[in-house]
Protein backbone atom coordinates (compact mmCIF):
# COMPACT_ATOMS: atom_id res chain seq x y z
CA UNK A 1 109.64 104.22 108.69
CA UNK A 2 106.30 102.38 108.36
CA UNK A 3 106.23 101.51 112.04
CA UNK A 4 107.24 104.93 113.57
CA UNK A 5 105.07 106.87 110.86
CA UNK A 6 101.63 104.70 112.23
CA UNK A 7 102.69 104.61 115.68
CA UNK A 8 100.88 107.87 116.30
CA UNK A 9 98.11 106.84 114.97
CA UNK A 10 97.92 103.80 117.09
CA UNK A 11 98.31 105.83 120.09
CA UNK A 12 95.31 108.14 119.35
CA UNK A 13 93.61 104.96 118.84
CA UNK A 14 94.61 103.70 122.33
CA UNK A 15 93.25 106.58 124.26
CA UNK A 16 90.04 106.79 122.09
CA UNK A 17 88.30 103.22 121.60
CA UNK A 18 91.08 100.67 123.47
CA UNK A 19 88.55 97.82 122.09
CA UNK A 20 89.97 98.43 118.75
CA UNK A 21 93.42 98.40 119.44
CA UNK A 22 94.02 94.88 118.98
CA UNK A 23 92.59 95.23 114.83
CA UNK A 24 94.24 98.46 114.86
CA UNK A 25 97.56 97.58 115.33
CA UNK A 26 97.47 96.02 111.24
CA UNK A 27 99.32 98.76 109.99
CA UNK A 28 102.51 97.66 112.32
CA UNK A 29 102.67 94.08 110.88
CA UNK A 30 102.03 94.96 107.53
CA UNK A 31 104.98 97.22 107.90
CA UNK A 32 107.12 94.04 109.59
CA UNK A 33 106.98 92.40 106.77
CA UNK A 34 108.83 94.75 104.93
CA UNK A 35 111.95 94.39 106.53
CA UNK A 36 111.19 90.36 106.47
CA UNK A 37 111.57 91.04 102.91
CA UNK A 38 114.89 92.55 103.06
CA UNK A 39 116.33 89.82 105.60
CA UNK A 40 115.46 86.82 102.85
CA UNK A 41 116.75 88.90 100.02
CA UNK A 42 119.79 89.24 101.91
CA UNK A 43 120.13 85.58 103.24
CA UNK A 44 119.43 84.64 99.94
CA UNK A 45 122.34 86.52 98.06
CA UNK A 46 124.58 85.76 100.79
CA UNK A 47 124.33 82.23 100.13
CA UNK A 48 124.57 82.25 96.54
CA UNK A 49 127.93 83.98 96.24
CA UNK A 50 130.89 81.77 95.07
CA UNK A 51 134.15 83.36 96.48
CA UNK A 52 135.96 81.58 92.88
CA UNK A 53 133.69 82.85 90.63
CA UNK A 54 131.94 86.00 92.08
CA UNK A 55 132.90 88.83 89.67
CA UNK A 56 133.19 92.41 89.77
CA UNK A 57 129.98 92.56 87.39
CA UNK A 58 127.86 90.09 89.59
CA UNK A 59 128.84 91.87 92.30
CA UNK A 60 127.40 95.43 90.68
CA UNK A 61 124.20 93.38 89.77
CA UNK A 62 123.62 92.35 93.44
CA UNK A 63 124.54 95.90 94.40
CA UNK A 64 121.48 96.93 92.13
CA UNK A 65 119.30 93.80 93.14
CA UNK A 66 120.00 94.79 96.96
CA UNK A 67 119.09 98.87 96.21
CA UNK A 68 116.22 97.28 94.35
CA UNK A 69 114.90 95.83 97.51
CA UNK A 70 116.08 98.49 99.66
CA UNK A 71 114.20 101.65 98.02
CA UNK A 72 111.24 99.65 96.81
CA UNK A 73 110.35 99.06 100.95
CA UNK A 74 111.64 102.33 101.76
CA UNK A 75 108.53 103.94 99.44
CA UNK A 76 106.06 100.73 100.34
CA UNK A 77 107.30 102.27 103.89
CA UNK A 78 106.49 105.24 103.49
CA UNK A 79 102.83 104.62 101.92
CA UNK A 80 102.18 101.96 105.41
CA UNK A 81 102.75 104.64 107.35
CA UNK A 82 100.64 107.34 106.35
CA UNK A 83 97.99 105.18 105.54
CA UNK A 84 98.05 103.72 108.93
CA UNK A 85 98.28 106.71 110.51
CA UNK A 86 95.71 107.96 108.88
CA UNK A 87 93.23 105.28 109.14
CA UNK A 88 94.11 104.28 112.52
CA UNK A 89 93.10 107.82 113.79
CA UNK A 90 89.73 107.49 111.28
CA UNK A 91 89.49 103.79 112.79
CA UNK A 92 88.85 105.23 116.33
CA UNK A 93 85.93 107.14 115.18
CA UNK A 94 84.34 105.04 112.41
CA UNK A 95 84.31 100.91 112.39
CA UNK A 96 83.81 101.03 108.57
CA UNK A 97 87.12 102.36 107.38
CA UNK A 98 88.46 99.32 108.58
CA UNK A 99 88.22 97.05 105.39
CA UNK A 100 89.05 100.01 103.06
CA UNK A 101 92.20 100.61 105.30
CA UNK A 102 93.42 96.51 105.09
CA UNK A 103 92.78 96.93 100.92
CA UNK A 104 95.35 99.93 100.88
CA UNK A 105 97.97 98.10 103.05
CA UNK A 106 97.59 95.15 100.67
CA UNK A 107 98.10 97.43 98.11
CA UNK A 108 100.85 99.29 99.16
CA UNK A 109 102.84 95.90 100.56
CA UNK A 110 102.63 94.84 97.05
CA UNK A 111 105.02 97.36 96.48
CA UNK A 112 107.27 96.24 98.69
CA UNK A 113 106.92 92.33 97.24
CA UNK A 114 107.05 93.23 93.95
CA UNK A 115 110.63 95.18 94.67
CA UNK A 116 111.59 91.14 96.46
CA UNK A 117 110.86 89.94 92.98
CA UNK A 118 112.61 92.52 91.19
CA UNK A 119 115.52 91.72 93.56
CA UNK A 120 115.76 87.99 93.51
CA UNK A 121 115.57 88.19 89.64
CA UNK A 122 118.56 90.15 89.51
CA UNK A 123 120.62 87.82 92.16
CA UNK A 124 119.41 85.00 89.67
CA UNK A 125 120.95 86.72 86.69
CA UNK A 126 124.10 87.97 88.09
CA UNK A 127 125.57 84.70 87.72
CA UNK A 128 125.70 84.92 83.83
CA UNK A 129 127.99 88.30 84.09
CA UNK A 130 131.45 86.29 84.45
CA UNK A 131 133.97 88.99 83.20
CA UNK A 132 135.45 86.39 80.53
């Protein structure tokens, strides 16, 4: 959602000031590396699961660890992409915004690391719910 959302943005930017395009386009990779996140969370719980000892309890957990991940980039998505829209378009009239608008990506990706955390934390614990 991140990408499409600051797309527009971008685009303005394009056809105002084409010299800034290439520092404007931050809002895109910040947003990539949201579903980066996702990928290793997945890769990572795929290759922890034990066929033998994989419960139906570990197997909720990871549910929850995966929807962890999943709605924690959705919203760190969501706040990308209007913040690069909105600063990209502000971008192609003013050079200054352009520090302000890399401290509320960082911000707002932190969201979307913090869910990673959140989301590894439970794959780690999911192990100790063996249905005895």
């Amino acid at each position: 959602y991140g990408i499409a959302r600051c797309s527009g943005g971008i685009c303005h930017l394009g056809l105002r000031r084409m010299d800034r395009l290439t520092r404007g386009i931050t809002p895109v990779v910040m947003a990539e590396l949201l579903a980066i996140y996702g990928l290793v969370t997945s890769i990572i719980m795929a290759l922890g699961v034990d066929p033998k000892k994989y419960s139906l309890a570990a197997g909720f957990v990871d549910l929850a660890a995966g929807l962890a991940v999943g709605l924690g980039c959705l919203a760190s998505g969501v706040a990308i992409g209007t913040v690069g829209d909105v600063c990209a378009r502000v971008y192609s009239k003013q050079e200054r915004v352009f520090v302000a608008m890399v401290l509320m990506l960082i911000f707002a990706e932190a969201l979307g690391l913090y869910s990673m955390i959140v989301g590894l934390v439970l794959h780690g614990v999911a192990g100790a719910w063996a249905c005895r």
